[in-house]
C-alpha atoms as a PDB file:
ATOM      1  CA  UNK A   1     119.481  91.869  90.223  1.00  0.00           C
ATOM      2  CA  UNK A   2     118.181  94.342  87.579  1.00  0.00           C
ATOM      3  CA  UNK A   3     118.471  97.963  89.003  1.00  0.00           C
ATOM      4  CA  UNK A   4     116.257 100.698  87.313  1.00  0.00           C
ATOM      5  CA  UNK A   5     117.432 104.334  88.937  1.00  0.00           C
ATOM      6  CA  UNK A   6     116.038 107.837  88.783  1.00  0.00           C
ATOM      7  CA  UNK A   7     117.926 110.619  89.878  1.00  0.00           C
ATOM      8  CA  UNK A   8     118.093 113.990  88.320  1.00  0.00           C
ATOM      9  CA  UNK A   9     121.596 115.196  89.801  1.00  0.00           C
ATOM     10  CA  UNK A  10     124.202 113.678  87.339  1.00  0.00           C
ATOM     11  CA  UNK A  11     127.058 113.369  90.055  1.00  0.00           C
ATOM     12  CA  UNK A  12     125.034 111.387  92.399  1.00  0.00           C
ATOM     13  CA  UNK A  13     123.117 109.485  89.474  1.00  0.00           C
ATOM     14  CA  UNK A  14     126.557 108.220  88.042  1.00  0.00           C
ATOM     15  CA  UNK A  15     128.245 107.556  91.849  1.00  0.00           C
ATOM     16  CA  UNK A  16     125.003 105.134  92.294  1.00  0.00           C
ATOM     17  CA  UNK A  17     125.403 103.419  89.067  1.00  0.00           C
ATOM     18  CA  UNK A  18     128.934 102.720  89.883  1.00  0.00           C
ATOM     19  CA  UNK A  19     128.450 101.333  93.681  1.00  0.00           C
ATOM     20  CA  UNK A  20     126.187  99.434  92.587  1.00  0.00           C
ATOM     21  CA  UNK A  21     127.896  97.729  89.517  1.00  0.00           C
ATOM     22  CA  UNK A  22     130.521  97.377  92.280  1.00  0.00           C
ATOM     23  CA  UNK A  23     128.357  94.929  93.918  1.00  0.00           C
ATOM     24  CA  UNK A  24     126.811  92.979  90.914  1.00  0.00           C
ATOM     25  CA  UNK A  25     123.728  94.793  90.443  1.00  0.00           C
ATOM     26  CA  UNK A  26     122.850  95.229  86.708  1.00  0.00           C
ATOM     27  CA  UNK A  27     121.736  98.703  86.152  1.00  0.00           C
ATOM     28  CA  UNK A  28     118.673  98.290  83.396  1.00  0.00           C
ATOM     29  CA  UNK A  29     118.416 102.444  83.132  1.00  0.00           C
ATOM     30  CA  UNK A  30     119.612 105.115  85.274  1.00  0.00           C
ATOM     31  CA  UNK A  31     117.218 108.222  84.131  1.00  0.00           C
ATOM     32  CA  UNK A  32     116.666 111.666  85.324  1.00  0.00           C
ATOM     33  CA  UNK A  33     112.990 112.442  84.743  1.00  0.00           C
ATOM     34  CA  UNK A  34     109.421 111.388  85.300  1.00  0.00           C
ATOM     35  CA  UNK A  35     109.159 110.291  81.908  1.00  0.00           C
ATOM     36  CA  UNK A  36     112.121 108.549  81.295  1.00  0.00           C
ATOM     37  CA  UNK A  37     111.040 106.862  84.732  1.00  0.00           C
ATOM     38  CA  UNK A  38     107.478 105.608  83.655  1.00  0.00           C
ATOM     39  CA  UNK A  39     108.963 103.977  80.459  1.00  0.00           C
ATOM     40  CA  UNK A  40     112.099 102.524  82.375  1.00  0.00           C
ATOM     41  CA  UNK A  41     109.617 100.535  84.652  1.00  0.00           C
ATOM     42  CA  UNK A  42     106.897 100.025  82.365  1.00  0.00           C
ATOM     43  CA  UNK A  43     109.211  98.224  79.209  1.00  0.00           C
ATOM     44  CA  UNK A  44     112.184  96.911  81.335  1.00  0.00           C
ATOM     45  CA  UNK A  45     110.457  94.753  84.310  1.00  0.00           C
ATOM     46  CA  UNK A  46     113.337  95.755  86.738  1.00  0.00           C
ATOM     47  CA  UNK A  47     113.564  93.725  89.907  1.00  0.00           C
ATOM     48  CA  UNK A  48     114.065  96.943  91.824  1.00  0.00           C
ATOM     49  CA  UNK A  49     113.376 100.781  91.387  1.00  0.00           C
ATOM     50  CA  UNK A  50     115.048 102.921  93.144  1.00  0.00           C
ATOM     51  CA  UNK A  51     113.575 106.214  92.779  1.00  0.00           C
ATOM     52  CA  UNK A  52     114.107 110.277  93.666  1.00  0.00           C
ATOM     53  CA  UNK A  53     111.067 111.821  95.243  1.00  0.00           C
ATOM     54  CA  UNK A  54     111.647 115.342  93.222  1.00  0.00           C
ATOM     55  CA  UNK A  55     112.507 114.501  88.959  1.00  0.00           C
ATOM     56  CA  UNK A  56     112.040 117.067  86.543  1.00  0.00           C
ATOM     57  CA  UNK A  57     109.460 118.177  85.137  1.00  0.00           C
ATOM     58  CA  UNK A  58     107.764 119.324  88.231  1.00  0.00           C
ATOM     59  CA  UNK A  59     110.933 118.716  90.670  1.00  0.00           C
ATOM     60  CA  UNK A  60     107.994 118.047  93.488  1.00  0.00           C
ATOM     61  CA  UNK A  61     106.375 114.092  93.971  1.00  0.00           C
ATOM     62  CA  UNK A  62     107.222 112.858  90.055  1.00  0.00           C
ATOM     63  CA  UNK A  63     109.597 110.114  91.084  1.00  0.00           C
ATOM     64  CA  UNK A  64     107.684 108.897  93.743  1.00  0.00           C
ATOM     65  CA  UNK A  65     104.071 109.454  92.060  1.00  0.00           C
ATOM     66  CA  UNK A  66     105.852 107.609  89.000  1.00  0.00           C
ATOM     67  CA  UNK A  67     106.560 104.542  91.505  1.00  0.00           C
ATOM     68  CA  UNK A  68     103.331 104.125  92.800  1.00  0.00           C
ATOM     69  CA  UNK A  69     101.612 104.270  88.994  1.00  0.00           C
ATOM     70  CA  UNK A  70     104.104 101.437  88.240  1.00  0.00           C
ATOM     71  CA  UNK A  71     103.095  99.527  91.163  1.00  0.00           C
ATOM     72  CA  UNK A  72      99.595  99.899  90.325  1.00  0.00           C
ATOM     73  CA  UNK A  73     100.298  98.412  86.583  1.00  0.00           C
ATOM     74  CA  UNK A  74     102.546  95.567  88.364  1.00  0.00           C
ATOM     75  CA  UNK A  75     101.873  94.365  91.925  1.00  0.00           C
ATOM     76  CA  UNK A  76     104.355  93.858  94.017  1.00  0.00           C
ATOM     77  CA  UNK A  77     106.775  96.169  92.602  1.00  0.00           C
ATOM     78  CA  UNK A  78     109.975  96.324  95.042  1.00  0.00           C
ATOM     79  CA  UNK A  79     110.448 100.262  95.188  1.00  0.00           C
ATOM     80  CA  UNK A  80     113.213 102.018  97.117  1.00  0.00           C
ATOM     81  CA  UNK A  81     113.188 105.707  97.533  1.00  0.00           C
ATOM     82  CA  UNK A  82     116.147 107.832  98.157  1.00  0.00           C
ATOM     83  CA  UNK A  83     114.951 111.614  99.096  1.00  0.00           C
ATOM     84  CA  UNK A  84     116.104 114.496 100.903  1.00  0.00           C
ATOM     85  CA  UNK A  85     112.295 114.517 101.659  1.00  0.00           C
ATOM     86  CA  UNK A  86     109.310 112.573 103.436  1.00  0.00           C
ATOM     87  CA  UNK A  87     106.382 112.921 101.500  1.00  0.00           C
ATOM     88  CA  UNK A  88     104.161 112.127 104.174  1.00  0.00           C
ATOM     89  CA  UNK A  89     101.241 111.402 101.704  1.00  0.00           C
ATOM     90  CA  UNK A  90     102.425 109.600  99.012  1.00  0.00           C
ATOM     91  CA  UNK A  91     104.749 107.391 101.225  1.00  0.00           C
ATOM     92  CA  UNK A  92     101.741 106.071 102.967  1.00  0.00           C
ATOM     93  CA  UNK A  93     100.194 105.211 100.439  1.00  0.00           C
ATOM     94  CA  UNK A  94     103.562 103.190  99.322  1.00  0.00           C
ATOM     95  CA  UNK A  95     103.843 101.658 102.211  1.00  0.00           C
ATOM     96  CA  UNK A  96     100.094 100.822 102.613  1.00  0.00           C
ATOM     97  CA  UNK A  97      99.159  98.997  99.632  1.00  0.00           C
ATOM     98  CA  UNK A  98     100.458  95.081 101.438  1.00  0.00           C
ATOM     99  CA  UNK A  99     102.480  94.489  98.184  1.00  0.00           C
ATOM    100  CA  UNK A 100     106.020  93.992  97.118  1.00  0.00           C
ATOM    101  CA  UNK A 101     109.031  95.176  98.531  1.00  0.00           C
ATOM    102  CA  UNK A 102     109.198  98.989  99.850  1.00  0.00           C
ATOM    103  CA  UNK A 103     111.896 100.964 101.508  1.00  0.00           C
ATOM    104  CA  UNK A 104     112.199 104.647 102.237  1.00  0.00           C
ATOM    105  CA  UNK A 105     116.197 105.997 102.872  1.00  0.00           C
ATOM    106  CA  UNK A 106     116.976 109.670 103.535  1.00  0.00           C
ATOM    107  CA  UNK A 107     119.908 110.595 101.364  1.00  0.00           C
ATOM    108  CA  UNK A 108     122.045 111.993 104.058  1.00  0.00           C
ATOM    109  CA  UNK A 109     121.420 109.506 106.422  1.00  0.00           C
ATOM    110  CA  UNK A 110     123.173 106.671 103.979  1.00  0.00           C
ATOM    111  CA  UNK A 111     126.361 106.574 105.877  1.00  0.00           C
ATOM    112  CA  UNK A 112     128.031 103.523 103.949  1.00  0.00           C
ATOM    113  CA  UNK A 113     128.220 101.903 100.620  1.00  0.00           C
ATOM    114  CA  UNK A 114     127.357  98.141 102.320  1.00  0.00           C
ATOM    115  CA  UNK A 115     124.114 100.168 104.434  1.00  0.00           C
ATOM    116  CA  UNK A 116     122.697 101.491 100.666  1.00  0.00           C
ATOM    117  CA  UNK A 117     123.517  97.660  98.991  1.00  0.00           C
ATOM    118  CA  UNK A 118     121.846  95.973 101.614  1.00  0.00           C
ATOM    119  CA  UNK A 119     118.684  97.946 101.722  1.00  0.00           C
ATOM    120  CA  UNK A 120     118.368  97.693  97.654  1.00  0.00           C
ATOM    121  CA  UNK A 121     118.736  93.940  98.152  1.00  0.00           C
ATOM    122  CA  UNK A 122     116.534  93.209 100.837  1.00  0.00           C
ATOM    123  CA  UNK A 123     113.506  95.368  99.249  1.00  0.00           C
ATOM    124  CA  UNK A 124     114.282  94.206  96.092  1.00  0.00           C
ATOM    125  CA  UNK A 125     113.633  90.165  97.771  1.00  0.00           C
ATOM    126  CA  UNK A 126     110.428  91.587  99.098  1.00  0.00           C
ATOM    127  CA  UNK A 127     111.427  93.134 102.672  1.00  0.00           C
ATOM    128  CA  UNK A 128     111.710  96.716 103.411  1.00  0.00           C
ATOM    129  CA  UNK A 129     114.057  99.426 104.452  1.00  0.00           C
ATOM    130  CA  UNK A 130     113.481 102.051 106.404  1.00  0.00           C
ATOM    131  CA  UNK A 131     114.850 105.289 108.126  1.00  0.00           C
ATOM    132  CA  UNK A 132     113.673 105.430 111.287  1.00  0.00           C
ATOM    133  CA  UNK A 133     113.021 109.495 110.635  1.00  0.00           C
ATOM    134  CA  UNK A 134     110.696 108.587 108.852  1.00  0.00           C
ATOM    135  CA  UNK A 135     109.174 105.860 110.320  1.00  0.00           C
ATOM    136  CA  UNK A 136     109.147 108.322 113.488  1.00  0.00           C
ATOM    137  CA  UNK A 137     107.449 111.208 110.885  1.00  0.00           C
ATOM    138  CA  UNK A 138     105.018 108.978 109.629  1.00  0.00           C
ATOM    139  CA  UNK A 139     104.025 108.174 113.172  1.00  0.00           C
ATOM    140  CA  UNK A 140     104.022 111.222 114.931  1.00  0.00           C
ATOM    141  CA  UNK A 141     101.887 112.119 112.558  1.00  0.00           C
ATOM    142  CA  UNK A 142      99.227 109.786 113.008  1.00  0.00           C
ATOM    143  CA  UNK A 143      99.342 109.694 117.176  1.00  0.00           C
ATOM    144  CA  UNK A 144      97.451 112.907 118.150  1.00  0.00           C
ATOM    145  CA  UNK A 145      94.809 111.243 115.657  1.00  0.00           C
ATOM    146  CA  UNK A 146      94.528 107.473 115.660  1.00  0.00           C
ATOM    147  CA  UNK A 147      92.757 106.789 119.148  1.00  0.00           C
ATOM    148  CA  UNK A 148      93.921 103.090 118.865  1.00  0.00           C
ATOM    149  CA  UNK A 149      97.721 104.137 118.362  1.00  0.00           C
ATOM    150  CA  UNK A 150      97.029 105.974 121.769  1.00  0.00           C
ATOM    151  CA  UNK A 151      96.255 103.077 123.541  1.00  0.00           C
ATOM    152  CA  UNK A 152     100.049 101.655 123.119  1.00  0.00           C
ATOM    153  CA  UNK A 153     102.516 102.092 125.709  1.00  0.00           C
ATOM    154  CA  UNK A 154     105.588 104.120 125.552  1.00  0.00           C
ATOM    155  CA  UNK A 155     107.522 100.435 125.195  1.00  0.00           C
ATOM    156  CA  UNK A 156     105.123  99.150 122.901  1.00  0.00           C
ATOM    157  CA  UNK A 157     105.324 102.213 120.311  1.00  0.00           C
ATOM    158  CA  UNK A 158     109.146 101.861 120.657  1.00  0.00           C
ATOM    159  CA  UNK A 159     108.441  98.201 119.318  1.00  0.00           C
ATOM    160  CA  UNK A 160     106.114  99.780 116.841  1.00  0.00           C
ATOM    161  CA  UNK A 161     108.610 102.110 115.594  1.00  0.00           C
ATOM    162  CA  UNK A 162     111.513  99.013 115.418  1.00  0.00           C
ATOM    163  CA  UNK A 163     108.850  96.869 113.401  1.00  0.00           C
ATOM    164  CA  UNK A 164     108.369  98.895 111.068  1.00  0.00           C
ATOM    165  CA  UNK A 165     112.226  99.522 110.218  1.00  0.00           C
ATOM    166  CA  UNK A 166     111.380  95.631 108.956  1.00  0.00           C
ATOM    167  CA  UNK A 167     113.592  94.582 112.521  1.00  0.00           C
ATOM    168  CA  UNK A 168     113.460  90.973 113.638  1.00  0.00           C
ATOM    169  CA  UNK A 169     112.105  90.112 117.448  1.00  0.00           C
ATOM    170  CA  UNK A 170     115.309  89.008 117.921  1.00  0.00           C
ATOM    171  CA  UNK A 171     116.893  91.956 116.444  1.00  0.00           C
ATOM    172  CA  UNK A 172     114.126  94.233 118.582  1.00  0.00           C
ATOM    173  CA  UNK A 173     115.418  92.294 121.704  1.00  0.00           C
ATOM    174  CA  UNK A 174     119.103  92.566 121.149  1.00  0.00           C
ATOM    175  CA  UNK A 175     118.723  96.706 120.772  1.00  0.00           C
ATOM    176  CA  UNK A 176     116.015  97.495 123.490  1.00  0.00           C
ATOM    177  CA  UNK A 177     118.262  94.646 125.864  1.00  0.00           C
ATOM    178  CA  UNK A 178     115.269  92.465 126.590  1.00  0.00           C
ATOM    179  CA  UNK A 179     114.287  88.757 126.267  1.00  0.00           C
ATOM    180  CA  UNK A 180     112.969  87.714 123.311  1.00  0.00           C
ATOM    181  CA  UNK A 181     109.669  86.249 124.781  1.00  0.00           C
ATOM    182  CA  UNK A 182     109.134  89.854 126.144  1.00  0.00           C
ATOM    183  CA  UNK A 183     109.366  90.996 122.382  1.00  0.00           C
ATOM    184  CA  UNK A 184     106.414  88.523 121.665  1.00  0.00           C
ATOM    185  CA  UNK A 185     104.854  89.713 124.188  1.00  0.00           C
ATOM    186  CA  UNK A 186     104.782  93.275 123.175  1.00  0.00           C
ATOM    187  CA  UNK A 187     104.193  92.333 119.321  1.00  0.00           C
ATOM    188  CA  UNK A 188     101.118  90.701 120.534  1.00  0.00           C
ATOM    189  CA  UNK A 189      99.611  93.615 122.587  1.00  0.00           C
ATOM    190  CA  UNK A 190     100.177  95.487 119.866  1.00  0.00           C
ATOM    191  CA  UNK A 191      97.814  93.606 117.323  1.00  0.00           C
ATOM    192  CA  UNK A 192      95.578  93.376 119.147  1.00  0.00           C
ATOM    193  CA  UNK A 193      95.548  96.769 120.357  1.00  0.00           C
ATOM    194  CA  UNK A 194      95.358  98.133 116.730  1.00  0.00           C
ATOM    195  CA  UNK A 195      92.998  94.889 115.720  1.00  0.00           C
ATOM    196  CA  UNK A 196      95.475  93.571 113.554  1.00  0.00           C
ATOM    197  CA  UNK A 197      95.928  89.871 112.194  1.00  0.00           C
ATOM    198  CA  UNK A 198      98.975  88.560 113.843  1.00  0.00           C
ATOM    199  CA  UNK A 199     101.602  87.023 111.256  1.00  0.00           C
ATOM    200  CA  UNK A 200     105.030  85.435 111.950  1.00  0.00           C
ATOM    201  CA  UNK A 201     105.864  87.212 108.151  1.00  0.00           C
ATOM    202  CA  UNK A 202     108.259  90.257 109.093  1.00  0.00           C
ATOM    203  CA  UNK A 203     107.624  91.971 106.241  1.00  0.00           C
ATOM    204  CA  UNK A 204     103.443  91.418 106.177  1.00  0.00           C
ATOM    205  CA  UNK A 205     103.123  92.708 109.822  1.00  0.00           C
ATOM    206  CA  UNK A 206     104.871  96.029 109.139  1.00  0.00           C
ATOM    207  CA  UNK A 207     102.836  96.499 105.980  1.00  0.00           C
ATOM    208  CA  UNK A 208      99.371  95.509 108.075  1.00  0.00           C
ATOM    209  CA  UNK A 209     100.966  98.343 110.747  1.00  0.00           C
ATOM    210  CA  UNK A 210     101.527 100.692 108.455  1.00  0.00           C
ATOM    211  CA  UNK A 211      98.457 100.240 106.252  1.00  0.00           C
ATOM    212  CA  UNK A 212      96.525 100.938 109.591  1.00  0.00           C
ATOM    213  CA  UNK A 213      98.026 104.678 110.205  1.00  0.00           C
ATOM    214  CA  UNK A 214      97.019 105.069 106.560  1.00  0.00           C
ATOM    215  CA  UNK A 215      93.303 104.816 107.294  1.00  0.00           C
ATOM    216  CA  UNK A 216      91.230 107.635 107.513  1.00  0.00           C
ATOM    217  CA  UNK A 217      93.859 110.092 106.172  1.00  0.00           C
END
């Protein structure tokens, strides 16, 4: 797995390089700046970016704005952002455009080196990864708004809010202490609640969930 990384702080940008060597990734570029970013993903085809929110020069969106530039110029993209930050904007739009792999980790919420691995891996093979902060941000957000997201039940948002971490129904299940069959149940309501497609593709529905509270922004 070829690993392209942006991250301006030197200390944290050489700790990720090494974890990550640790566990067989092969680190393509490890840069510190917007710049260095757009050539890293435009010449070296990783199979994963992960990618600060805040790179010089404008320490504000560059990473992420880099990202989503990349993904435009090659679909599908798997993209991983680490960030002391939710950029509610830009991360919708991530998250919204039904392609690739996405994930979206707060920095000190990654407790353990097997936690970060796994979440580079799985968006890297086209799932996602996300912290439920900002699932619950990106949410919250939209609820006052979105008259269909009103019409869920307190249970059925809780589903909502597992589904889009990219959690199983059996996974869902195991956490809330249900059946499984009640976890269908729920996942149904909720597309058709939101007049969504149902898919049995994990990854899809979240995307089709997410692209939803991205409408109308």
């Amino acid at each position: 797995m070829r690993v392209v990384l942006a991250e301006d702080l030197f200390l944290l940008r050489d700790g990720l390089v090494r974890l990550l060597e640790a566990h067989d990734c092969e680190i393509a570029a490890a840069v510190e700046s917007g710049p260095e970013l757009a050539r890293a993903l435009a010449e070296l085809e990783p199979d994963v970016a992960v990618v600060d929110v805040r790179l010089p020069p404008t320490h504000t969106d560059e990473g992420l704005q880099c990202a989503l530039r990349a993904r435009r110029e090659r679909p599908g993209l798997p993209v991983l952002v680490l960030s002391q930050h939710v950029e509610q904007l830009y991360a919708r739009e991530l998250l919204a455009d039904g392609s690739g792999g996405v994930g979206y980790l707060l920095k000190d919420r990654v407790f353990d080196a097997e936690q970060f691995v796994d979440a580079v891996r799985r968006v890297a093979a086209g799932g996602t990864a996300m912290d439920p902060q900002v699932i619950q941000q990106l949410l919250s957000r939209r609820a006052a708004a979105d008259r269909p997201l009103a019409r869920l039940t307190p249970r059925e948002r809780e589903v909502l809010e597992l589904m889009a971490q990219g959690r199983s129904n059996a996974a869902i299940a195991g956490q809330l202490v249900v059946t499984e069959r009640a976890i269908a149940k729920h996942t149904s309501n909720i597309f058709a609640k939101l007049d969504l497609e149902v898919s049995d593709d994990d990854n899809r529905r979240v995307l089709a969930v997410l692209a939803y509270l991205d409408q109308d922004r």
